[in-house]
PDB file of N, CA and C in Angstrom:
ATOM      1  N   UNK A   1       0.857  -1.176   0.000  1.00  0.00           N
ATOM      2  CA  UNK A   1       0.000   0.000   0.000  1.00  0.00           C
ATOM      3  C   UNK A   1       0.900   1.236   0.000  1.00  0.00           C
ATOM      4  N   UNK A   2       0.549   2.018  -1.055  1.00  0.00           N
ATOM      5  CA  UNK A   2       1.735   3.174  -0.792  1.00  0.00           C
ATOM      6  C   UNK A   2       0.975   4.169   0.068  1.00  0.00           C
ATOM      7  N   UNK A   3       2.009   5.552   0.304  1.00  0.00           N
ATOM      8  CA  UNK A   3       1.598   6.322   1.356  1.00  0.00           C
ATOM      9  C   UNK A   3       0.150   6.850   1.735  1.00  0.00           C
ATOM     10  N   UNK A   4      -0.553   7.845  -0.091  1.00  0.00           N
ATOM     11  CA  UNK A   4      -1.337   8.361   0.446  1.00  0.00           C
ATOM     12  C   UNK A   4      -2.357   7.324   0.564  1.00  0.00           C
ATOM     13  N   UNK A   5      -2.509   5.635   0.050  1.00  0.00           N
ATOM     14  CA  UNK A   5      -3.447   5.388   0.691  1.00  0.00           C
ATOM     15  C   UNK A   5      -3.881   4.562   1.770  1.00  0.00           C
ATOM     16  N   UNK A   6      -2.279   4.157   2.370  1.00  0.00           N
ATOM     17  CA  UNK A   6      -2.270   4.417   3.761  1.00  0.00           C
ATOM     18  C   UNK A   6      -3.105   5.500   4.958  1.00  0.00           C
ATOM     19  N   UNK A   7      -2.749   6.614   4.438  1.00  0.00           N
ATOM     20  CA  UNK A   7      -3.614   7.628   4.942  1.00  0.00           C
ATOM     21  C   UNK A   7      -5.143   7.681   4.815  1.00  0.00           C
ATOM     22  N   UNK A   8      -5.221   7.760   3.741  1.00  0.00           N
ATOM     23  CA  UNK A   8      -6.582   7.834   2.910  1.00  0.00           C
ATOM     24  C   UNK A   8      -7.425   6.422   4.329  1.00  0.00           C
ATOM     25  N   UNK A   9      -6.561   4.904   3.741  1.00  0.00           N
ATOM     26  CA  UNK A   9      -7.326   4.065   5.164  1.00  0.00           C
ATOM     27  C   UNK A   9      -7.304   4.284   6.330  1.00  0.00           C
ATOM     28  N   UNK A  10      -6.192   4.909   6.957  1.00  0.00           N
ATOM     29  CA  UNK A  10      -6.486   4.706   8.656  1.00  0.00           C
ATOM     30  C   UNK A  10      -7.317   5.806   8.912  1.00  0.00           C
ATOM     31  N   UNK A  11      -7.155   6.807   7.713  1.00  0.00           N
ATOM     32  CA  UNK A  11      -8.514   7.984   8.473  1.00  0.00           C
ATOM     33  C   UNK A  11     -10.392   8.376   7.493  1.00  0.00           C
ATOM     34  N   UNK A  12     -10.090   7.268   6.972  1.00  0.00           N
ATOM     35  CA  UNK A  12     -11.386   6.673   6.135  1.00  0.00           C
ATOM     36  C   UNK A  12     -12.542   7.212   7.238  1.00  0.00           C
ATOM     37  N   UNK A  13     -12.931   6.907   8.336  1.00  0.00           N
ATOM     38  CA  UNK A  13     -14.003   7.415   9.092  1.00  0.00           C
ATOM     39  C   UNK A  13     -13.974   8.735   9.726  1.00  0.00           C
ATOM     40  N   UNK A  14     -12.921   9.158  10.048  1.00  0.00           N
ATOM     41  CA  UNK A  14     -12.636  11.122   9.931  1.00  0.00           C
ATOM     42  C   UNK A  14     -13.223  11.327   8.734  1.00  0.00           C
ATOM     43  N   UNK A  15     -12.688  11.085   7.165  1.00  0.00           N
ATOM     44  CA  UNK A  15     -12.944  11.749   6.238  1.00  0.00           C
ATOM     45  C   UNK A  15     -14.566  11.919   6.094  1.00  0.00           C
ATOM     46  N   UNK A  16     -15.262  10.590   6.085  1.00  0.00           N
ATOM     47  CA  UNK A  16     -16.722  10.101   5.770  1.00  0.00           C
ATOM     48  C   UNK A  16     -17.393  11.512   6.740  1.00  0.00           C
ATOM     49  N   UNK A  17     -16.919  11.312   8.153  1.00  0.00           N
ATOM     50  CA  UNK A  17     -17.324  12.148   8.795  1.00  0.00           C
ATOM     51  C   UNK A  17     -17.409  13.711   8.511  1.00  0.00           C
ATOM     52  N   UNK A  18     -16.684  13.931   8.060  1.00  0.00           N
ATOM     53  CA  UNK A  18     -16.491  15.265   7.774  1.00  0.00           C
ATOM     54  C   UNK A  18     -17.056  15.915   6.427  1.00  0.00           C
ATOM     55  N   UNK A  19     -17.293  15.126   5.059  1.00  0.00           N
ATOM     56  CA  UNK A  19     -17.632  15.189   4.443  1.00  0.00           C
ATOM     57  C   UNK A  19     -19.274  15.325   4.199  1.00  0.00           C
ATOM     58  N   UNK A  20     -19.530  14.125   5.360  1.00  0.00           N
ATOM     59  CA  UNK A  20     -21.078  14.066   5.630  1.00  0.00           C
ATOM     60  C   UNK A  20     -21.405  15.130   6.564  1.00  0.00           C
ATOM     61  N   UNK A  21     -20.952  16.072   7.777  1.00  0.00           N
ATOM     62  CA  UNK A  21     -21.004  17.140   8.301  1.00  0.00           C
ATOM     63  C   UNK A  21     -20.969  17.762   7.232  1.00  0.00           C
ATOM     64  N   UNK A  22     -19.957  18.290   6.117  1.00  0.00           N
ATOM     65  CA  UNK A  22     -19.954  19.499   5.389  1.00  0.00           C
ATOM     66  C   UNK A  22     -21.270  19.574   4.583  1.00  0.00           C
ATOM     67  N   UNK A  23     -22.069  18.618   3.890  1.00  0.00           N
ATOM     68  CA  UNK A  23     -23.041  18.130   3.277  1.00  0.00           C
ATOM     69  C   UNK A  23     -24.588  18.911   4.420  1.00  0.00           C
ATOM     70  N   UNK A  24     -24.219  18.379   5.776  1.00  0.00           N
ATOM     71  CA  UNK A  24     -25.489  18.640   6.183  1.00  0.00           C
ATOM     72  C   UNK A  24     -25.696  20.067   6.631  1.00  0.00           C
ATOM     73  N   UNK A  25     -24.436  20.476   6.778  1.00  0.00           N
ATOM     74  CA  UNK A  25     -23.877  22.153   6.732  1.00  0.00           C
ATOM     75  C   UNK A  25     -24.807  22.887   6.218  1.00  0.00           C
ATOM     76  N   UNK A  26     -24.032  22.794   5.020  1.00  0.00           N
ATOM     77  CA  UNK A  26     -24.028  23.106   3.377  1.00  0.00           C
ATOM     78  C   UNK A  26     -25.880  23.612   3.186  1.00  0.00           C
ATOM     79  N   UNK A  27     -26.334  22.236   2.863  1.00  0.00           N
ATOM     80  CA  UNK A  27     -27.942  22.166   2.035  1.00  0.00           C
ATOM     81  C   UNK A  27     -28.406  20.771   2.779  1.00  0.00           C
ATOM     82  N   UNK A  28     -27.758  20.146   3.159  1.00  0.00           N
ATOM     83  CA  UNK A  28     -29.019  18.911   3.434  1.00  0.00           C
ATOM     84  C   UNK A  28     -29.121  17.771   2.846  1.00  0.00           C
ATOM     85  N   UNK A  29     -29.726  17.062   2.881  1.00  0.00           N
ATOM     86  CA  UNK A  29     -30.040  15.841   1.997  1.00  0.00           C
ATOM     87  C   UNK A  29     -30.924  15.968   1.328  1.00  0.00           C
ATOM     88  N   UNK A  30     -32.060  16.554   1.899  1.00  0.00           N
ATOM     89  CA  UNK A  30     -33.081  17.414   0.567  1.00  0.00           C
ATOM     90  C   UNK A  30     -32.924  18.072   0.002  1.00  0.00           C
ATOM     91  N   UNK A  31     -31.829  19.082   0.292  1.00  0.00           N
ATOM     92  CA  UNK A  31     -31.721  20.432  -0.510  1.00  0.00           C
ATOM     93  C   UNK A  31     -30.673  19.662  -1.911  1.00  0.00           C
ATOM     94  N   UNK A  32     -29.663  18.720  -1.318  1.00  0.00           N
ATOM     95  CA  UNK A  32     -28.478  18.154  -2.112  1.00  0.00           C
ATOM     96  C   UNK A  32     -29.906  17.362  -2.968  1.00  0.00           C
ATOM     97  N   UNK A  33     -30.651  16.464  -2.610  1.00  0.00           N
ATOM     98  CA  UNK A  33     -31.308  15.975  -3.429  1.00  0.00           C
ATOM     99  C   UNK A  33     -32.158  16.685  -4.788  1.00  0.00           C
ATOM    100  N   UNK A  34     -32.651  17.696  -4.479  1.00  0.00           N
ATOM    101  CA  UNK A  34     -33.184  18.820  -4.869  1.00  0.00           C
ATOM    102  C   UNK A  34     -32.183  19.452  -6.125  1.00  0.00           C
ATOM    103  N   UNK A  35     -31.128  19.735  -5.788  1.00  0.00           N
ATOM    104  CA  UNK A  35     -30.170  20.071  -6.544  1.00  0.00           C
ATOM    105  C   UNK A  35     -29.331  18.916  -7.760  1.00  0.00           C
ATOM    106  N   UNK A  36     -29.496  17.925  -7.177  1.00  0.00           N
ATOM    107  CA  UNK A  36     -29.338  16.944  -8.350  1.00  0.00           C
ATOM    108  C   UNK A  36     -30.423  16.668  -9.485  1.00  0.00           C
ATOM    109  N   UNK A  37     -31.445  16.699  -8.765  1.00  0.00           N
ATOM    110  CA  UNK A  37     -32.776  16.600  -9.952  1.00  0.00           C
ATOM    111  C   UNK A  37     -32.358  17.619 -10.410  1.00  0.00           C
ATOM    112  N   UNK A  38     -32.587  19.359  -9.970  1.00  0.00           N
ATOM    113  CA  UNK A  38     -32.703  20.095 -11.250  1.00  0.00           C
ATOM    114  C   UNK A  38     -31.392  20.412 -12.056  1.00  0.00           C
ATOM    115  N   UNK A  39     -30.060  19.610 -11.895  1.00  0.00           N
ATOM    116  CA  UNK A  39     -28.972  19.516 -12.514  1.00  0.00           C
ATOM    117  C   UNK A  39     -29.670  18.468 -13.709  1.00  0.00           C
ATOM    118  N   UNK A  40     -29.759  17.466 -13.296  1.00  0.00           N
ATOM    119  CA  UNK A  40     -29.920  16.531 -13.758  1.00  0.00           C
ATOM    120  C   UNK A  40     -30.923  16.748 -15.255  1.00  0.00           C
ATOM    121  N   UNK A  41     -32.740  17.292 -14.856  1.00  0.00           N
ATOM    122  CA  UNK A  41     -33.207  17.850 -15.716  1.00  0.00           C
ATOM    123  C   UNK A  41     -32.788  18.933 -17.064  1.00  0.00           C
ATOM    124  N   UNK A  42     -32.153  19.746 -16.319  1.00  0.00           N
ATOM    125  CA  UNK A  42     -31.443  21.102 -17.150  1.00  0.00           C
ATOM    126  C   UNK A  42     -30.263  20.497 -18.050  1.00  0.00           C
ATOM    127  N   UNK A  43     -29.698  19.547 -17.740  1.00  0.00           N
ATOM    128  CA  UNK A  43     -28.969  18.769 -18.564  1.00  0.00           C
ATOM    129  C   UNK A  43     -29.440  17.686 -19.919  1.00  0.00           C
ATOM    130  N   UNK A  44     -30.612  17.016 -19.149  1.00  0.00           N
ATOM    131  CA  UNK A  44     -30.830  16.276 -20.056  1.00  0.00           C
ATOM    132  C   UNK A  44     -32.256  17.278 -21.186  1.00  0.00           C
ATOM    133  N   UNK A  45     -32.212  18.178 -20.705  1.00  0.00           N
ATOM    134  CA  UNK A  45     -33.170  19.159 -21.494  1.00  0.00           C
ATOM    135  C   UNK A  45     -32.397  20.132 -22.632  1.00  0.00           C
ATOM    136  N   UNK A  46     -31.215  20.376 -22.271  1.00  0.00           N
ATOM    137  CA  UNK A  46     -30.132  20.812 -22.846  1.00  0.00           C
ATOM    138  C   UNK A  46     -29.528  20.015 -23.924  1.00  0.00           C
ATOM    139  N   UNK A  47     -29.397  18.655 -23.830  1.00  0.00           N
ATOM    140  CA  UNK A  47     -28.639  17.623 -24.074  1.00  0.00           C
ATOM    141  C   UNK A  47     -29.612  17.108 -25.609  1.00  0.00           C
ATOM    142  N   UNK A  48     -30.734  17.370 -25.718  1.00  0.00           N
ATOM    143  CA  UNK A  48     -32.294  17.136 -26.521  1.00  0.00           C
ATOM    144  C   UNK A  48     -32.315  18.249 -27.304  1.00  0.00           C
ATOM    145  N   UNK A  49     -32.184  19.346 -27.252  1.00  0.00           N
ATOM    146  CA  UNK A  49     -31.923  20.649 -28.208  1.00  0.00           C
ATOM    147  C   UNK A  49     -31.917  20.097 -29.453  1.00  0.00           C
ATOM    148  N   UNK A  50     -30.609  19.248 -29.283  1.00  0.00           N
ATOM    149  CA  UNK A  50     -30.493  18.980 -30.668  1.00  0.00           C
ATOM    150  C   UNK A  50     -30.729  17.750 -31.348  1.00  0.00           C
ATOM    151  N   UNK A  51     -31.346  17.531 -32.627  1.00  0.00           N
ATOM    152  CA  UNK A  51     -32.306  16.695 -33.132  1.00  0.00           C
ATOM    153  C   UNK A  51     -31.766  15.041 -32.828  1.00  0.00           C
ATOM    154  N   UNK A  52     -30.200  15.240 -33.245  1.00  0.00           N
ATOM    155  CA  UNK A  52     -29.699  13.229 -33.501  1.00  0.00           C
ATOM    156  C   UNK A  52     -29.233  12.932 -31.656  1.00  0.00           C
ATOM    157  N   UNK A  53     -29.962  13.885 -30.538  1.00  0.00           N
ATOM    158  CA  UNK A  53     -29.667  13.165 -29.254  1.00  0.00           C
ATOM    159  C   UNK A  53     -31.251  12.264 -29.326  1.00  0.00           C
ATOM    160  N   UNK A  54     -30.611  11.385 -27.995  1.00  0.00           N
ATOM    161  CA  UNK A  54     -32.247  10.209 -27.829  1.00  0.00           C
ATOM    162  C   UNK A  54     -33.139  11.293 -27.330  1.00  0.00           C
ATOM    163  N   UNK A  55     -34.324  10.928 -26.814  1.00  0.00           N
ATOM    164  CA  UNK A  55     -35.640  11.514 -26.266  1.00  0.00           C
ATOM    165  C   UNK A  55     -34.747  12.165 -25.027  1.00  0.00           C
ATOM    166  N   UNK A  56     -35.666  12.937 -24.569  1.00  0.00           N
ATOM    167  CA  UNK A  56     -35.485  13.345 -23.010  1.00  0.00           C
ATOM    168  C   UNK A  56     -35.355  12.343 -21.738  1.00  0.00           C
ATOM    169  N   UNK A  57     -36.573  11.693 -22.441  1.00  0.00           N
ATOM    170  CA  UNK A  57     -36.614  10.662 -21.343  1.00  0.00           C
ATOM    171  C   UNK A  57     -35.708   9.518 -21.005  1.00  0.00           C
ATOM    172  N   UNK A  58     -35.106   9.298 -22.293  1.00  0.00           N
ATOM    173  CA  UNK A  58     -34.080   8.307 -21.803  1.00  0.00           C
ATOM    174  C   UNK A  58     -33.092   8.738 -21.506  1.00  0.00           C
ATOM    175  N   UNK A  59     -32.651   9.746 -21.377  1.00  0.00           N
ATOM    176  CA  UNK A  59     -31.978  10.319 -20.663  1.00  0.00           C
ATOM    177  C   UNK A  59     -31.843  10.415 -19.230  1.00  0.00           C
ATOM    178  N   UNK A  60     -33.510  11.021 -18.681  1.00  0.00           N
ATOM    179  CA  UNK A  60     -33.596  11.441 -17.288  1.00  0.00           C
ATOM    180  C   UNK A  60     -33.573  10.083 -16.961  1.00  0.00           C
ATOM    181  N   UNK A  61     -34.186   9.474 -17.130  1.00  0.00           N
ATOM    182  CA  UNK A  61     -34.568   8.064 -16.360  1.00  0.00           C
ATOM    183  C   UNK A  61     -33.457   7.352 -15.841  1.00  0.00           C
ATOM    184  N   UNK A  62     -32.162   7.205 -16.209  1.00  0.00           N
ATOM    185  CA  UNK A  62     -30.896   6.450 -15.455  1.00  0.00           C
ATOM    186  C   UNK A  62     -30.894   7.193 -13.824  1.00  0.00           C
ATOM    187  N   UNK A  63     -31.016   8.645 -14.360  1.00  0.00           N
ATOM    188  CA  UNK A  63     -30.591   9.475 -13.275  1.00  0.00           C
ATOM    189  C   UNK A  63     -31.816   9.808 -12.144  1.00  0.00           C
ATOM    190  N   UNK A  64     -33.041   9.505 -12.713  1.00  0.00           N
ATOM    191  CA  UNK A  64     -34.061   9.725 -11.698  1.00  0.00           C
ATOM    192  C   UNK A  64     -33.822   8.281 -10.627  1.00  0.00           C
ATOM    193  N   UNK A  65     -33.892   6.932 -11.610  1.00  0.00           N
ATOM    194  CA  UNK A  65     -33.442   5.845 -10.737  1.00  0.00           C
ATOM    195  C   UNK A  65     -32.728   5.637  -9.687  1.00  0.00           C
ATOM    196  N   UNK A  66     -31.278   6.590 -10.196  1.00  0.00           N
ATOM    197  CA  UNK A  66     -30.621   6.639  -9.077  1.00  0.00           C
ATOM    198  C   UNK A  66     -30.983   7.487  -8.151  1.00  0.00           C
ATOM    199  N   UNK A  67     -31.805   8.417  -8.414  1.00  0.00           N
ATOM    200  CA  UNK A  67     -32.163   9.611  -7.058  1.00  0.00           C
ATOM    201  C   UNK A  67     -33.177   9.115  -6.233  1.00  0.00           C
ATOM    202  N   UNK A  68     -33.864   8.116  -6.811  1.00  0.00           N
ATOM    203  CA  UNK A  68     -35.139   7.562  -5.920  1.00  0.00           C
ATOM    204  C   UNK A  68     -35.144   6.853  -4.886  1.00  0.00           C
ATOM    205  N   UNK A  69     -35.473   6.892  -3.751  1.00  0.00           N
ATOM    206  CA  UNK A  69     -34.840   6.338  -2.066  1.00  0.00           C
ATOM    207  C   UNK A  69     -35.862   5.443  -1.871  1.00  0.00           C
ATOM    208  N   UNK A  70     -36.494   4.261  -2.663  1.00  0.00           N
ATOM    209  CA  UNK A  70     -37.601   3.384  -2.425  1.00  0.00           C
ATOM    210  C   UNK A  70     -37.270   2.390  -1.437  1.00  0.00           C
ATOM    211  N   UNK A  71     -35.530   2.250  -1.420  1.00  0.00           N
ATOM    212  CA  UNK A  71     -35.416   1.444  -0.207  1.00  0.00           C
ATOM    213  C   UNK A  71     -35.717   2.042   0.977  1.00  0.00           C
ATOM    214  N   UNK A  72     -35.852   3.312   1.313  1.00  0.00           N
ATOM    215  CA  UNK A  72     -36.185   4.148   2.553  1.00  0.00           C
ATOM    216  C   UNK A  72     -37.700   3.970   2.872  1.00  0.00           C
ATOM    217  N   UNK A  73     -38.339   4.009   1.789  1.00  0.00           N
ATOM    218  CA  UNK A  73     -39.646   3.855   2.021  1.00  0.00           C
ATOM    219  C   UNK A  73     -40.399   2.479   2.319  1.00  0.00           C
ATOM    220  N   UNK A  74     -39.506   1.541   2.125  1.00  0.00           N
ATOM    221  CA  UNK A  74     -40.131  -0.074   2.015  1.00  0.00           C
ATOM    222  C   UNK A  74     -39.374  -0.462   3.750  1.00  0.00           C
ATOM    223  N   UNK A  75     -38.304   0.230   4.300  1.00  0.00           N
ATOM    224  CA  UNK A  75     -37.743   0.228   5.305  1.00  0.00           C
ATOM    225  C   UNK A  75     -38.572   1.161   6.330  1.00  0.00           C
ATOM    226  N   UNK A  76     -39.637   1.892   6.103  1.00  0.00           N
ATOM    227  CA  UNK A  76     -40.261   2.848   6.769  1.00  0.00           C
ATOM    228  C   UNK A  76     -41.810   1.627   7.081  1.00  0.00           C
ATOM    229  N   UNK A  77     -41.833   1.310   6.243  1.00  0.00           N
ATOM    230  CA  UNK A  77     -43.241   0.360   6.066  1.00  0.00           C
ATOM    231  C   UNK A  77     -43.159  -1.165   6.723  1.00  0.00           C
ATOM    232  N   UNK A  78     -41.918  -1.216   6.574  1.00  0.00           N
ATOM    233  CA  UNK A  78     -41.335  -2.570   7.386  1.00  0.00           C
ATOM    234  C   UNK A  78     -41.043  -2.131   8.655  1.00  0.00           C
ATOM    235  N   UNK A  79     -40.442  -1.472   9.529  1.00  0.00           N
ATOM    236  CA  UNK A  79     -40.342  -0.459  10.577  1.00  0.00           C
ATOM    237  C   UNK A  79     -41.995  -0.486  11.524  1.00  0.00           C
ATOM    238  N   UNK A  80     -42.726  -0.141  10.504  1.00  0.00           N
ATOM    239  CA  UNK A  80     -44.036   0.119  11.198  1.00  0.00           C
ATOM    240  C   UNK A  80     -44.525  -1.254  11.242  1.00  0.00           C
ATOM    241  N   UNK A  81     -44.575  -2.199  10.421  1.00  0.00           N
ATOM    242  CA  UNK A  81     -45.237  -3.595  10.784  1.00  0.00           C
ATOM    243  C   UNK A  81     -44.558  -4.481  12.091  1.00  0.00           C
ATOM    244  N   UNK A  82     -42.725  -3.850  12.067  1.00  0.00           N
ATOM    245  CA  UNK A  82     -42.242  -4.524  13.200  1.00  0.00           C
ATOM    246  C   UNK A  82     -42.360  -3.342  14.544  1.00  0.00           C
ATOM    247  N   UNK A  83     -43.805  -2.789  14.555  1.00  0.00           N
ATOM    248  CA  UNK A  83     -44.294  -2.299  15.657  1.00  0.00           C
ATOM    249  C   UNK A  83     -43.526  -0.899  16.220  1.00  0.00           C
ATOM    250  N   UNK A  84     -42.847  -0.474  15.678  1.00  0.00           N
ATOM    251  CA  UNK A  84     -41.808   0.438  15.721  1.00  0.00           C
ATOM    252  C   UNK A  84     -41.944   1.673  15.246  1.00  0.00           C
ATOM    253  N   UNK A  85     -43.419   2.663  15.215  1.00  0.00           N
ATOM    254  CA  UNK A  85     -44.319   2.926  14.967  1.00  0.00           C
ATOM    255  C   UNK A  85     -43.549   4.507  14.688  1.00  0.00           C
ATOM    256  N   UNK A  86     -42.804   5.083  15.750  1.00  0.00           N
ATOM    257  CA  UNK A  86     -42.222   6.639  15.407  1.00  0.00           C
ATOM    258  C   UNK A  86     -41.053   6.257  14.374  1.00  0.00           C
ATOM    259  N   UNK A  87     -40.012   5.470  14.335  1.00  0.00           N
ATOM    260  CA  UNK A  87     -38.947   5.178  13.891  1.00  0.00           C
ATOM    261  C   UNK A  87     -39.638   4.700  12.369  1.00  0.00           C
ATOM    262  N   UNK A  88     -40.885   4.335  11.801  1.00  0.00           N
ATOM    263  CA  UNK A  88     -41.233   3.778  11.098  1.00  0.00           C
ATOM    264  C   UNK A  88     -42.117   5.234  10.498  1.00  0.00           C
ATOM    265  N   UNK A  89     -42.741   6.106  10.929  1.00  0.00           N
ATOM    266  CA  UNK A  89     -43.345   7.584  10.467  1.00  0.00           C
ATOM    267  C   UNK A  89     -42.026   7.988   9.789  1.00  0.00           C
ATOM    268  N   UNK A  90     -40.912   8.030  10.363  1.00  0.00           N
ATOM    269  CA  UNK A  90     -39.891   8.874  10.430  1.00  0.00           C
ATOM    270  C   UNK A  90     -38.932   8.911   8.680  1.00  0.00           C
ATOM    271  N   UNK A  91     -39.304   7.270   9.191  1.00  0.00           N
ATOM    272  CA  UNK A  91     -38.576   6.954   7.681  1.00  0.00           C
ATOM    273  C   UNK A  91     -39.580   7.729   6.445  1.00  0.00           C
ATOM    274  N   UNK A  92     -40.744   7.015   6.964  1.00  0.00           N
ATOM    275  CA  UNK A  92     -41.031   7.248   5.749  1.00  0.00           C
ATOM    276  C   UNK A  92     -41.782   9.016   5.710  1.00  0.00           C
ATOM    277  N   UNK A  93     -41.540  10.008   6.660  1.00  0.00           N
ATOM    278  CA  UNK A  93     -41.638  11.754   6.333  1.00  0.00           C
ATOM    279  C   UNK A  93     -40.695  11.957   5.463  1.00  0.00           C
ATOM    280  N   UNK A  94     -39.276  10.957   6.144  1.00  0.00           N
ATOM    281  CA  UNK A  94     -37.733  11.303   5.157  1.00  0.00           C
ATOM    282  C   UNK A  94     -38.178  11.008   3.915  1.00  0.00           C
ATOM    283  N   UNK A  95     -38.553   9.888   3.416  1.00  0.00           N
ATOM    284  CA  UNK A  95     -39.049   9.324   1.621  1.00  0.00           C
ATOM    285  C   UNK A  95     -39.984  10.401   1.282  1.00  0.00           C
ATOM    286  N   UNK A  96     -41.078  10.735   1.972  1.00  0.00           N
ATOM    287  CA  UNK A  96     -41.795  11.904   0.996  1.00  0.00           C
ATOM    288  C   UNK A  96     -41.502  13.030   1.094  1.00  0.00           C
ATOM    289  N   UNK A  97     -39.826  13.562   1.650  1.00  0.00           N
ATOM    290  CA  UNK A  97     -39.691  14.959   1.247  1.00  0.00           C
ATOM    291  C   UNK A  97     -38.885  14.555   0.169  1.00  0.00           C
ATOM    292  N   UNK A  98     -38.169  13.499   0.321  1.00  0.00           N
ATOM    293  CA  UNK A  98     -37.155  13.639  -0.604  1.00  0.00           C
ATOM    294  C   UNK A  98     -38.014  13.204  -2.381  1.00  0.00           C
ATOM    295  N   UNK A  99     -38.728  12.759  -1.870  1.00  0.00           N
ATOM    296  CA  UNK A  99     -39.262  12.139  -3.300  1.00  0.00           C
ATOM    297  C   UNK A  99     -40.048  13.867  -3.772  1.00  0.00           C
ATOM    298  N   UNK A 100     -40.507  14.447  -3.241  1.00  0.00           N
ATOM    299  CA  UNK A 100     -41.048  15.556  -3.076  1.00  0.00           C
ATOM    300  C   UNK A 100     -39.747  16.940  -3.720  1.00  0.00           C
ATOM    301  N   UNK A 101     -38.546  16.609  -3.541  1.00  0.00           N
ATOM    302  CA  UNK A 101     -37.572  17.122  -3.655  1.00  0.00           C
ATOM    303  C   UNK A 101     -37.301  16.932  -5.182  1.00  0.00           C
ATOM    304  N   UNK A 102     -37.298  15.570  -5.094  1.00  0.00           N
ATOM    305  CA  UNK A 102     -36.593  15.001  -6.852  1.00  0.00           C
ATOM    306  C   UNK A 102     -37.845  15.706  -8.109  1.00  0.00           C
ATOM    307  N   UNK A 103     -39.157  15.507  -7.283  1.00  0.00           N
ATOM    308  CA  UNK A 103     -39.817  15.754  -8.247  1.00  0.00           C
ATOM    309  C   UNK A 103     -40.025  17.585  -8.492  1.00  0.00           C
ATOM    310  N   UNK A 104     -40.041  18.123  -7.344  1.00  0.00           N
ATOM    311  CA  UNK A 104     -39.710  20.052  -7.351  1.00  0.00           C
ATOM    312  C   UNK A 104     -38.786  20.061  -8.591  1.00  0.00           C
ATOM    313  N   UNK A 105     -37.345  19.434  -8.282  1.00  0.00           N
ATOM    314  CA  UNK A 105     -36.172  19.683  -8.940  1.00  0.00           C
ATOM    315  C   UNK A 105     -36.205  19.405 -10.439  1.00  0.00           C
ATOM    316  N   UNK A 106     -36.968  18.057 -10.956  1.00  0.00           N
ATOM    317  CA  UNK A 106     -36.613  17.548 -11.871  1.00  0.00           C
ATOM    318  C   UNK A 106     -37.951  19.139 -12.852  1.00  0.00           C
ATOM    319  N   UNK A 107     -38.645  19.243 -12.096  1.00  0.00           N
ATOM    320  CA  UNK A 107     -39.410  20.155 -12.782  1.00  0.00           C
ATOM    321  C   UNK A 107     -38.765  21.796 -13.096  1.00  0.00           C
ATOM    322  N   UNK A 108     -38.158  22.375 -11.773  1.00  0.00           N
ATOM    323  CA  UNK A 108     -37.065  23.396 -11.723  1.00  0.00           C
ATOM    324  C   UNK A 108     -36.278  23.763 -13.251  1.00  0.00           C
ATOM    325  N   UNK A 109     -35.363  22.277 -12.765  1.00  0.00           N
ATOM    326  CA  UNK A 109     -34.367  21.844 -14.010  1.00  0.00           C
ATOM    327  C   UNK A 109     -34.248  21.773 -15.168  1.00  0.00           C
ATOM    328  N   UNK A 110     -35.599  21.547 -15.738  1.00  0.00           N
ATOM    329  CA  UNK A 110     -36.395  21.143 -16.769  1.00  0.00           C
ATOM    330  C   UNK A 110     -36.670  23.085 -17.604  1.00  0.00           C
ATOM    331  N   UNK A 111     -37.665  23.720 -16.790  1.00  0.00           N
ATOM    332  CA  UNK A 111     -37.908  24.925 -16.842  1.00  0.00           C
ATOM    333  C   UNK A 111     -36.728  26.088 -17.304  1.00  0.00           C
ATOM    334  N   UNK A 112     -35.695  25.612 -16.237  1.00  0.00           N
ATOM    335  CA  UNK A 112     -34.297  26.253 -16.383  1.00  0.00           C
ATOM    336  C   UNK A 112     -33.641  26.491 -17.359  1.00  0.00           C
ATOM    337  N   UNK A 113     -33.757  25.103 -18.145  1.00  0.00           N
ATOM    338  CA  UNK A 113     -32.979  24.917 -19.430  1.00  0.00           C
ATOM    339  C   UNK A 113     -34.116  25.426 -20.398  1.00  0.00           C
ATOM    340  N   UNK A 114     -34.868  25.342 -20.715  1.00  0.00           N
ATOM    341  CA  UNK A 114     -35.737  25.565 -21.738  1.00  0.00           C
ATOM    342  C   UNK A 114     -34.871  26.774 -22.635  1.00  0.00           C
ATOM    343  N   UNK A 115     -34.958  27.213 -23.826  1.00  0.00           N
ATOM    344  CA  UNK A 115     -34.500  27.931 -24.394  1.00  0.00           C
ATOM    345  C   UNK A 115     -35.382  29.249 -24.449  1.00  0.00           C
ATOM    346  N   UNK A 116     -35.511  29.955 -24.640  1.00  0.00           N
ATOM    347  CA  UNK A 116     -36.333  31.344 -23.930  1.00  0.00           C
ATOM    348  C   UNK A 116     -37.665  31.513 -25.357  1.00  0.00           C
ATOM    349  N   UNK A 117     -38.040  31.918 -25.094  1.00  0.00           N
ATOM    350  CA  UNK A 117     -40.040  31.441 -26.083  1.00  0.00           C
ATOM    351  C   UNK A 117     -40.049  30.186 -26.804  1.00  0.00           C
ATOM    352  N   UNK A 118     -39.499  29.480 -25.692  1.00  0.00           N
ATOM    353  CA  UNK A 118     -39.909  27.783 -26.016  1.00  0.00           C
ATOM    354  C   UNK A 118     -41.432  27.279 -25.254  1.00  0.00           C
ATOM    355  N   UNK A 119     -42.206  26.886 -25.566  1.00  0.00           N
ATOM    356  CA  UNK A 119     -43.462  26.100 -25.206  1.00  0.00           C
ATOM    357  C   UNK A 119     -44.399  27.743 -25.146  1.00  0.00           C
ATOM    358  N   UNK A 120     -44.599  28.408 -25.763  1.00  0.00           N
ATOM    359  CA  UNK A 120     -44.966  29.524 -25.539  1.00  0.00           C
ATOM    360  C   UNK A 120     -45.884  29.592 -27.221  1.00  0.00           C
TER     361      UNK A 120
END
């Protein structure tokens, strides 16, 4: 193992830590979520301009997949059947802001890019 990733391993849980503090600092997990949809949109709306790219949609769709937290929500619903009733709300308030987030954003994003007296 050479030096820096020597380093890089023995302080692997400082870094995580700190990174995930700067994150919740920063914007959040909704706000960061939020901000990837309307990256994400404005890109693939951008990316469609021109005639020989695919649809829009196949575009967004890799990237909505990955933004979607359905394991949070099936873990919120499982939570509540194993009687665990606040810890199980909790999860799943977290799944409908964030899903609430992707979908604000992906609409934002979308709007953003548009080219100016487009849909007009």
């Amino acid at each position: 193992m050479d030096e820096a990733a020597g380093f890089l391993h023995a302080h692997e849980d400082d870094l995580g830590a700190r990174v995930g503090l700067g994150e919740d600092v920063a914007i959040g997990e909704t706000g960061g979520t939020f901000v990837a949809a309307a990256v994400l949109a404005a890109v693939a709306t951008r990316l469609t301009l021109r005639p020989d790219q695919p649809p829009r949609l196949v575009l967004l769709l890799p990237g909505f997949f990955t933004l979607t937290v359905g394991s949070l929500g099936m873990r919120g619903l499982t939570t509540l059947a194993g009687g665990y009733v606040i810890e199980g709300f909790h999860d799943l308030l977290t799944f409908v802001t964030i899903v609430t987030a992707i979908a604000v954003g992906l609409v934002f994003g979308a709007t953003l890019a548009q080219p100016a007296g487009a849909g007009r």
